[in-house]
Protein backbone atom coordinates (compact mmCIF):
# COMPACT_ATOMS: atom_id res chain seq x y z
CA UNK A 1 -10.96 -28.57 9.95
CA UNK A 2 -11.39 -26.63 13.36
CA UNK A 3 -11.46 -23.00 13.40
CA UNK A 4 -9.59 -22.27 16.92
CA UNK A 5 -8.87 -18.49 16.43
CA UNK A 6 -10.27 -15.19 14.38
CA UNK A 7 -8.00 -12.37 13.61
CA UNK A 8 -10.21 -9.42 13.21
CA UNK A 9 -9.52 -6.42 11.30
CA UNK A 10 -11.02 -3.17 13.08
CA UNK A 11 -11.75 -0.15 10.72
CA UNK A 12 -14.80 -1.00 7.92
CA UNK A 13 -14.62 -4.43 9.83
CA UNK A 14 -15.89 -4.35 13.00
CA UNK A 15 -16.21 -0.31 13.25
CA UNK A 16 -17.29 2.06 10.81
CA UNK A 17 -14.91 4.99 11.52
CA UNK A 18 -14.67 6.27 8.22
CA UNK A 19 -16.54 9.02 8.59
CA UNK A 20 -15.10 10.56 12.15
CA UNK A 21 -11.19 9.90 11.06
CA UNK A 22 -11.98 11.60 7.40
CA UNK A 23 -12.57 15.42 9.63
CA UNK A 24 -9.10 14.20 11.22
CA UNK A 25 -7.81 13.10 7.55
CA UNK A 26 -8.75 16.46 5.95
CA UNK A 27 -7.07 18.43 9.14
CA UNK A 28 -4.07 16.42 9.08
CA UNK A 29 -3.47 16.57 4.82
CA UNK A 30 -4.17 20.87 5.22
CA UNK A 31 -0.98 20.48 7.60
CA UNK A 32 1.13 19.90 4.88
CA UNK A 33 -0.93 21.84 2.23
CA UNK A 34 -2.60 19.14 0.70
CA UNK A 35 -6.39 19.52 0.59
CA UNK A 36 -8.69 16.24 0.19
CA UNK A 37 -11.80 16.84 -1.92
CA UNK A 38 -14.22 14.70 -1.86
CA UNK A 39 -17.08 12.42 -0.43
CA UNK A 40 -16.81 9.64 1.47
CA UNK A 41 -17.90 7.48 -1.28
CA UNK A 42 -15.29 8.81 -3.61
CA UNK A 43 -12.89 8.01 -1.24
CA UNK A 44 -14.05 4.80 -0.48
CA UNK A 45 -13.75 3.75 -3.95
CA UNK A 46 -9.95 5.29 -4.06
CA UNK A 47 -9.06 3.47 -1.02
CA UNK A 48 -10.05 0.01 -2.64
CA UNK A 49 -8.10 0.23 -5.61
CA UNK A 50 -4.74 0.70 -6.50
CA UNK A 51 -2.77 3.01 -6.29
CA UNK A 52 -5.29 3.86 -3.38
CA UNK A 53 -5.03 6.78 -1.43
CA UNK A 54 -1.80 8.38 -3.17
CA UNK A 55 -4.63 9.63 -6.03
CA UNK A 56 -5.43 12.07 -3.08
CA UNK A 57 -2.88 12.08 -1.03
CA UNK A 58 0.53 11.87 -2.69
CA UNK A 59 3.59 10.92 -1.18
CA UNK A 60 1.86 11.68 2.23
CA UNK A 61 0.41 8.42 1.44
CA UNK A 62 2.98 6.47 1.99
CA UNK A 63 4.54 7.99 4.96
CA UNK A 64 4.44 6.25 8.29
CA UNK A 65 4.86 9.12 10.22
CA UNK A 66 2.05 11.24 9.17
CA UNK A 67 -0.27 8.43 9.02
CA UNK A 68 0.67 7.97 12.94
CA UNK A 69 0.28 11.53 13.27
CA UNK A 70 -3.48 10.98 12.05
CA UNK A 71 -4.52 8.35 14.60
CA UNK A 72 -2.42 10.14 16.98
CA UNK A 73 -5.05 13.06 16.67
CA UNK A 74 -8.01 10.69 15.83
CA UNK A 75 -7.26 9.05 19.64
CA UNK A 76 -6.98 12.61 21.17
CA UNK A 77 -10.48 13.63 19.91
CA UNK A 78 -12.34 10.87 21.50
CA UNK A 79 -14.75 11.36 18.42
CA UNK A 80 -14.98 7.58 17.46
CA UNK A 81 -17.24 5.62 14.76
CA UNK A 82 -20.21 3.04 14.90
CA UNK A 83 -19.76 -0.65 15.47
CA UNK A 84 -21.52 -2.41 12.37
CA UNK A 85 -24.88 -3.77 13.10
CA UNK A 86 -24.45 -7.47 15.09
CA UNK A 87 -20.84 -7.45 14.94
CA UNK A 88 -21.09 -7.08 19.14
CA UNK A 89 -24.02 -10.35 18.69
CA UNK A 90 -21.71 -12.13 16.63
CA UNK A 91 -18.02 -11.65 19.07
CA UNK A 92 -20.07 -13.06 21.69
CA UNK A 93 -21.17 -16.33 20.01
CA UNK A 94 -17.95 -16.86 18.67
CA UNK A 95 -16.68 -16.94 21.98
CA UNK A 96 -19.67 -19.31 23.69
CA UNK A 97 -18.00 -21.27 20.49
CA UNK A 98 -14.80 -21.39 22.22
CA UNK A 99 -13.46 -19.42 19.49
CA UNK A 100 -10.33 -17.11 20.44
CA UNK A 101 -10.48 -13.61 18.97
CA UNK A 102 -7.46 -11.19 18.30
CA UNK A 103 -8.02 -7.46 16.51
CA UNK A 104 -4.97 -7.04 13.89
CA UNK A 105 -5.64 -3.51 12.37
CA UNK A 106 -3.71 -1.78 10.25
CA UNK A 107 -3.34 1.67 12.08
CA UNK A 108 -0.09 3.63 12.31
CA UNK A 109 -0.45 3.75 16.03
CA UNK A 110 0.08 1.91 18.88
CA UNK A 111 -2.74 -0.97 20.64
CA UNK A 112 -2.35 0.72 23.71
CA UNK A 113 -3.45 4.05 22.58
CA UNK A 114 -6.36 3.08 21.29
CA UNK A 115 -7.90 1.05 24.35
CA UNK A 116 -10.19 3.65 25.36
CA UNK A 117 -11.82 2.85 22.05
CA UNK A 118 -11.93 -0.66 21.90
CA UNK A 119 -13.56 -0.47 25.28
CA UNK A 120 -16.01 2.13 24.13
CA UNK A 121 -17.44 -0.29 21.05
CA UNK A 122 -17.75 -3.11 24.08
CA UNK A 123 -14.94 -5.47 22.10
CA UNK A 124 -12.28 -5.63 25.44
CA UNK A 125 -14.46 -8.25 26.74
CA UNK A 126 -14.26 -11.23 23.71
CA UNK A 127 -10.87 -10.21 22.61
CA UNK A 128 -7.82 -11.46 23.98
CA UNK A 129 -5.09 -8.99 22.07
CA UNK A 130 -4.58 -6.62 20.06
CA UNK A 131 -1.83 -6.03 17.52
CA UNK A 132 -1.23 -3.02 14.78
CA UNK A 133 0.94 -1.35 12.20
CA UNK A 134 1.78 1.19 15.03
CA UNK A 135 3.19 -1.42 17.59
CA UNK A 136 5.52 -3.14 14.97
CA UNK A 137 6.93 0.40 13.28
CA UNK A 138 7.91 1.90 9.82
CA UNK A 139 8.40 -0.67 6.96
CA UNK A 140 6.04 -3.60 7.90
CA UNK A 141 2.76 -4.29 6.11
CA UNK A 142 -0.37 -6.64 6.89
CA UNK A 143 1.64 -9.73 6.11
CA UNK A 144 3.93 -9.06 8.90
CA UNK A 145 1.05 -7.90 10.80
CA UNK A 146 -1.25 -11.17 10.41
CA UNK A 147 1.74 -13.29 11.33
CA UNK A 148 2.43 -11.09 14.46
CA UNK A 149 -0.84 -11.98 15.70
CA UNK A 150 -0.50 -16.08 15.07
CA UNK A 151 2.54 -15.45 16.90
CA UNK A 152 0.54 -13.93 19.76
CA UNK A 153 -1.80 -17.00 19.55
CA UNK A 154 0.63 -19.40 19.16
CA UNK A 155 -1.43 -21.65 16.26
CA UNK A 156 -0.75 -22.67 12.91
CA UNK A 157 -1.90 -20.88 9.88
CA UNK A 158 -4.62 -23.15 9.19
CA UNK A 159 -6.37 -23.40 12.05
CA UNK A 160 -6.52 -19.95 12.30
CA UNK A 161 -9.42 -17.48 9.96
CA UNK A 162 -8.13 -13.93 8.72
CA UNK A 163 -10.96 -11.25 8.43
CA UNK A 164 -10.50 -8.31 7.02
CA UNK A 165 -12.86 -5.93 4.88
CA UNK A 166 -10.04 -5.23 2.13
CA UNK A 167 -8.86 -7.44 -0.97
CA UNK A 168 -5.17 -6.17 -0.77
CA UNK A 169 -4.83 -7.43 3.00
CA UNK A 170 -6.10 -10.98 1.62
CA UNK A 171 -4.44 -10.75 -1.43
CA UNK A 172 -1.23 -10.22 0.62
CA UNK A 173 -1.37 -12.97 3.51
CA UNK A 174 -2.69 -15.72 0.57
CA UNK A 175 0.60 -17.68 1.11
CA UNK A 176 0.55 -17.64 4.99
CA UNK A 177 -2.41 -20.35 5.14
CA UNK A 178 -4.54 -18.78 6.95
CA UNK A 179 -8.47 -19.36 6.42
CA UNK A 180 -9.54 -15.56 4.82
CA UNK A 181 -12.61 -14.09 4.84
CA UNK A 182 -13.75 -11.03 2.77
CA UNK A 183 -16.24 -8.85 4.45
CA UNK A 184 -17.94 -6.81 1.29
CA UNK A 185 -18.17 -3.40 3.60
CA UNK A 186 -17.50 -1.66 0.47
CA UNK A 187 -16.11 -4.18 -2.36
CA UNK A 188 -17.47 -7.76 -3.10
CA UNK A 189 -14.22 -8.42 -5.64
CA UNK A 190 -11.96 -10.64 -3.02
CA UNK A 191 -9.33 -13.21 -3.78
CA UNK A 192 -10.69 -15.61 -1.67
CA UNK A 193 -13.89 -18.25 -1.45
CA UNK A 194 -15.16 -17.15 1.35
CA UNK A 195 -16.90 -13.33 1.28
CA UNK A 196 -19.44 -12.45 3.82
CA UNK A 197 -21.68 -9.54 4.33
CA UNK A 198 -20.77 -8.34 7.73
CA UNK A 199 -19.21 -9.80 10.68
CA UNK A 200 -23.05 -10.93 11.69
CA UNK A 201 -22.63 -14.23 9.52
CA UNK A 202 -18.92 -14.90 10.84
CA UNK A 203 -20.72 -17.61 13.75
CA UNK A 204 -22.75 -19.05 10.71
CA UNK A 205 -19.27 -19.43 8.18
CA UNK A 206 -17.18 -20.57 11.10
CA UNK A 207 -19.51 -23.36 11.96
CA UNK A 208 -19.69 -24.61 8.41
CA UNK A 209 -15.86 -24.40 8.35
CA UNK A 210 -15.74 -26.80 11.46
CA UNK A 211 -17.28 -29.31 9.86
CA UNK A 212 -15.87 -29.08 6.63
């Protein structure tokens, strides 16, 4: 097996942006008169567990709209997070690998809108897309998302690894054949083989997948 492609999740991924979009959370929630409480370790363990974030935020949860209203004020602030430590190291070798690389996040708002950003972590240069909840609209999830972005590279499944720091995403694309990798930015409990620390030992699992 050959490993020709990576689609990359972005937020607890690659980026660390947790703690600049939870200001933009809490502003957005007081909106509609909700108020989130708590840290961002108490909402980190909400967000990886079901029912998720409806345990904080309701129905708002669930709702496209306000979700793209979020990012929509996240972009405006210009107040963006931390790429993880070697994550930059690790895009590059991939690529000197021949390895094509494709950011599939899960944001409510469109690519475009956020390529200030990915150009600000340094990522515009290894990565040859980018694809998101935002650009494909109301009613899709990260199924239809993953399988946009084989579409973009034009592979099959199982040439092609899935990365993505949450068990739901995986859990949700098992069927697609993709090869997925669990990054334990939070949770080590994937369902999948293959779990990594950070995106620093993606060159290391990718090479041991090629000759596999």
């Amino acid at each position: 097996m050959v490993i020709k492609a990576l689609i990359l999740d972005l937020d607890q991924t690659l980026v660390n942006t947790l703690p600049k979009f939870l200001r933009v959370l809490r502003d957005c929630a007081a909106r509609y008169g909700v108020v989130v409480k708590g840290d961002i370790d108490y909402l980190l363990s909400v967000y990886y567990r079901d029912p998720s974030l409806s345990e904080v935020l309701g129905g708002l949860s669930r709702n496209f709209w306000f979700w793209h209203e979020c990012w929509l004020e996240y972009v405006k602030r210009r107040d963006y997070g931390e790429v993880f430590p070697g994550v930059l190291d690790a895009l590059r070798e991939l690529r000197t690998m021949g390895k094509r690389l494709v950011i599939a996040t899960g944001r409510e708002v469109e690519c475009w809108r956020i390529d200030d950003e990915l150009r600000y972590y340094g990522f515009r240069e290894f990565i040859e897309g980018c694809v998101s909840l935002g650009d494909l609209g109301p009613g899709h999830d990260k199924l239809d998302l993953v399988r946009t972005a084989l579409n973009m590279l034009n592979l099959e499944p199982y040439v092609v690894a899935y990365v993505t720091d949450h068990p739901r995403d995986i859990l949700m694309v098992n069927g697609l054949g993709t090869i997925n990798i669990g990054v334990a930015t939070w949770t080590r409990d994937f369902p999948t083989k293959i779990v990594i620390r950070g995106v620093y030992e993606l060159p290391r699992v990718v090479r041991e997948l090629d000759v596999t």
